[in-house]
Protein backbone atom coordinates (compact mmCIF):
# COMPACT_ATOMS: atom_id res chain seq x y z
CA UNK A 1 7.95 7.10 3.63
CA UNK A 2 4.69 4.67 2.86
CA UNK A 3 6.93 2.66 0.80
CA UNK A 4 9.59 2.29 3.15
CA UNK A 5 6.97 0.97 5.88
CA UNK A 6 4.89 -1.38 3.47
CA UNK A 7 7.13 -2.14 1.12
CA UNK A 8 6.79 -1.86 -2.59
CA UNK A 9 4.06 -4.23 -2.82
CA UNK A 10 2.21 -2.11 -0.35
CA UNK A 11 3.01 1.07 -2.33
CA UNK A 12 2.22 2.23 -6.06
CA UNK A 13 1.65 6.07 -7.50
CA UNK A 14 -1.06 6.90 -9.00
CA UNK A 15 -1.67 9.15 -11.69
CA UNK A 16 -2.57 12.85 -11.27
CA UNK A 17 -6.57 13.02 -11.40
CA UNK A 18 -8.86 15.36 -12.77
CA UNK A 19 -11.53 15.28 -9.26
CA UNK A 20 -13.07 18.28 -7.65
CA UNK A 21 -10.73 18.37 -4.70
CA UNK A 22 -10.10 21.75 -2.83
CA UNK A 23 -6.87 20.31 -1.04
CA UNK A 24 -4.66 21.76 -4.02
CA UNK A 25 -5.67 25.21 -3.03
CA UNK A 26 -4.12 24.70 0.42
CA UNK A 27 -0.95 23.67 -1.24
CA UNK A 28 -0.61 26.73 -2.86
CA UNK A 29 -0.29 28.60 0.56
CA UNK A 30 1.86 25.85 2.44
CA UNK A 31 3.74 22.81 1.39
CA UNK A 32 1.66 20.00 1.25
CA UNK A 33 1.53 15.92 0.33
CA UNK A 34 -1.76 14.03 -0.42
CA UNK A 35 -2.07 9.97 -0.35
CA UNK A 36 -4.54 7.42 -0.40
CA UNK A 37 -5.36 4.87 2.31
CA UNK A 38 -6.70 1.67 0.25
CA UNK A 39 -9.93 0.24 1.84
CA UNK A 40 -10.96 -1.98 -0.96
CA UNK A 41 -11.66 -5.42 0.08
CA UNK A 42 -14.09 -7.56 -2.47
CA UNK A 43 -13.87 -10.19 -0.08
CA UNK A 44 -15.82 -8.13 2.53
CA UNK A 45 -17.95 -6.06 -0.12
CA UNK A 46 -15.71 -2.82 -0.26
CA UNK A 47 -15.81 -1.82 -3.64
CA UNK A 48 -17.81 1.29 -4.24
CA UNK A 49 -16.39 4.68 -4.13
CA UNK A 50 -16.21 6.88 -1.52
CA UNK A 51 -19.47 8.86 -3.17
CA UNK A 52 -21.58 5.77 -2.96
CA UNK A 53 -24.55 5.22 -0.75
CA UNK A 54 -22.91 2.01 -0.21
CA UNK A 55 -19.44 2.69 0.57
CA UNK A 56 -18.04 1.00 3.19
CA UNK A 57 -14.26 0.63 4.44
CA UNK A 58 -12.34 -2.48 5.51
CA UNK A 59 -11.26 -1.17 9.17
CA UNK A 60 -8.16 -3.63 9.31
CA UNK A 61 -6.19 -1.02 6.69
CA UNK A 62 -6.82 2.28 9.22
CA UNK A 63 -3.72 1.46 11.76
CA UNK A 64 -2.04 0.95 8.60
CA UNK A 65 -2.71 4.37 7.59
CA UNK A 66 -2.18 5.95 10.82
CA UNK A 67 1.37 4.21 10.98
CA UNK A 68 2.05 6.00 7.76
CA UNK A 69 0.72 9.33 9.17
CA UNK A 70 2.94 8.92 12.31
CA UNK A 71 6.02 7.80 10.62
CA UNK A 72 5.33 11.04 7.95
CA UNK A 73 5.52 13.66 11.00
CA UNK A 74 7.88 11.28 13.74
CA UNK A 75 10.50 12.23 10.39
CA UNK A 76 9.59 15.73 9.97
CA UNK A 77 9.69 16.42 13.29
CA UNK A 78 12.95 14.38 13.82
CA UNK A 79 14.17 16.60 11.43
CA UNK A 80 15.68 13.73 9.48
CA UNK A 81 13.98 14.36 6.38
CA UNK A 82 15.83 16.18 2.98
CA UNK A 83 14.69 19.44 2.64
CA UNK A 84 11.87 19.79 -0.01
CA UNK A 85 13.60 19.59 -3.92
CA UNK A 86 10.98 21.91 -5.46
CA UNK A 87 12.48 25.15 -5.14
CA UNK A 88 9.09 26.86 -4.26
CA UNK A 89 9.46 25.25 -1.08
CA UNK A 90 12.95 26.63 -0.02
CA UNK A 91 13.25 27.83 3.63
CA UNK A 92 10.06 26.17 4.58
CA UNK A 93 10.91 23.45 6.31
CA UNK A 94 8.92 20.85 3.40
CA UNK A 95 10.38 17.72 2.77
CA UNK A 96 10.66 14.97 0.18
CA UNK A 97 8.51 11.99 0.92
C-alpha cells in the first residue's frame, strides 16, 4: 500500500531487526503489519534515534504517514484487499500489504 502511494522511491524494506519490541507478541494473537514513518532530515538536525535525548522529528513527513495509515484501513475496510497469503491467517480477515 505505502509503495503504491509514494512510489518506489518513497518506499524500501528493511531488514528484520534484532530490537526489544513487544509489538511481535501482539501478532501472535491477531494479524498484524509494522512500518516505519521516516523523520530523518539532516537539513533540519533530525538524525538521532528515537532513544536520544535529542531526537527530534521533521513534522512535514506525519500527513505522509497518516495518508498511509488511512489508505491501509480505507482498503481493508473496502474490503478490496487479497486475503492474507500466510496460511496462519486464514478466515481472519488479514490481508497482504
Amino acid at each position: 500500500m505505502a509503495r503504491a502511494l509514494l512510489g518506489d522511491a518513497g518506499y524500501r524494506d528493511v531488514p528484520p531487526m534484532m530490537g526489544a519490541e513487544d509489538f511481535s507478541f501482539y501478532s501472535q494473537a491477531v494479524p498484524a503489519g509494522f512500518y516505519y514513518v521516516g523523520v530523518r532530515n539532516e537539513t533540519l538536525g533530525s538524525v538521532h534515534t528515537g532513544h536520544s535525548p535529542y531526537f527530534m522529528i521533521d513534522e512535514d513527513v506525519l500527513p505522509t504517514g497518516a495518508a498511509v495509515h488511512a489508505a491501509i484501513a480505507e482498503r481493508y475496510l473496502a474490503g478490496g484487499a487479497e486475503q492474507h497469503s500466510d496460511p496462519r491467517f486464514a478466515g481472519t480477515g488479514a490481508v497482504n500489504s
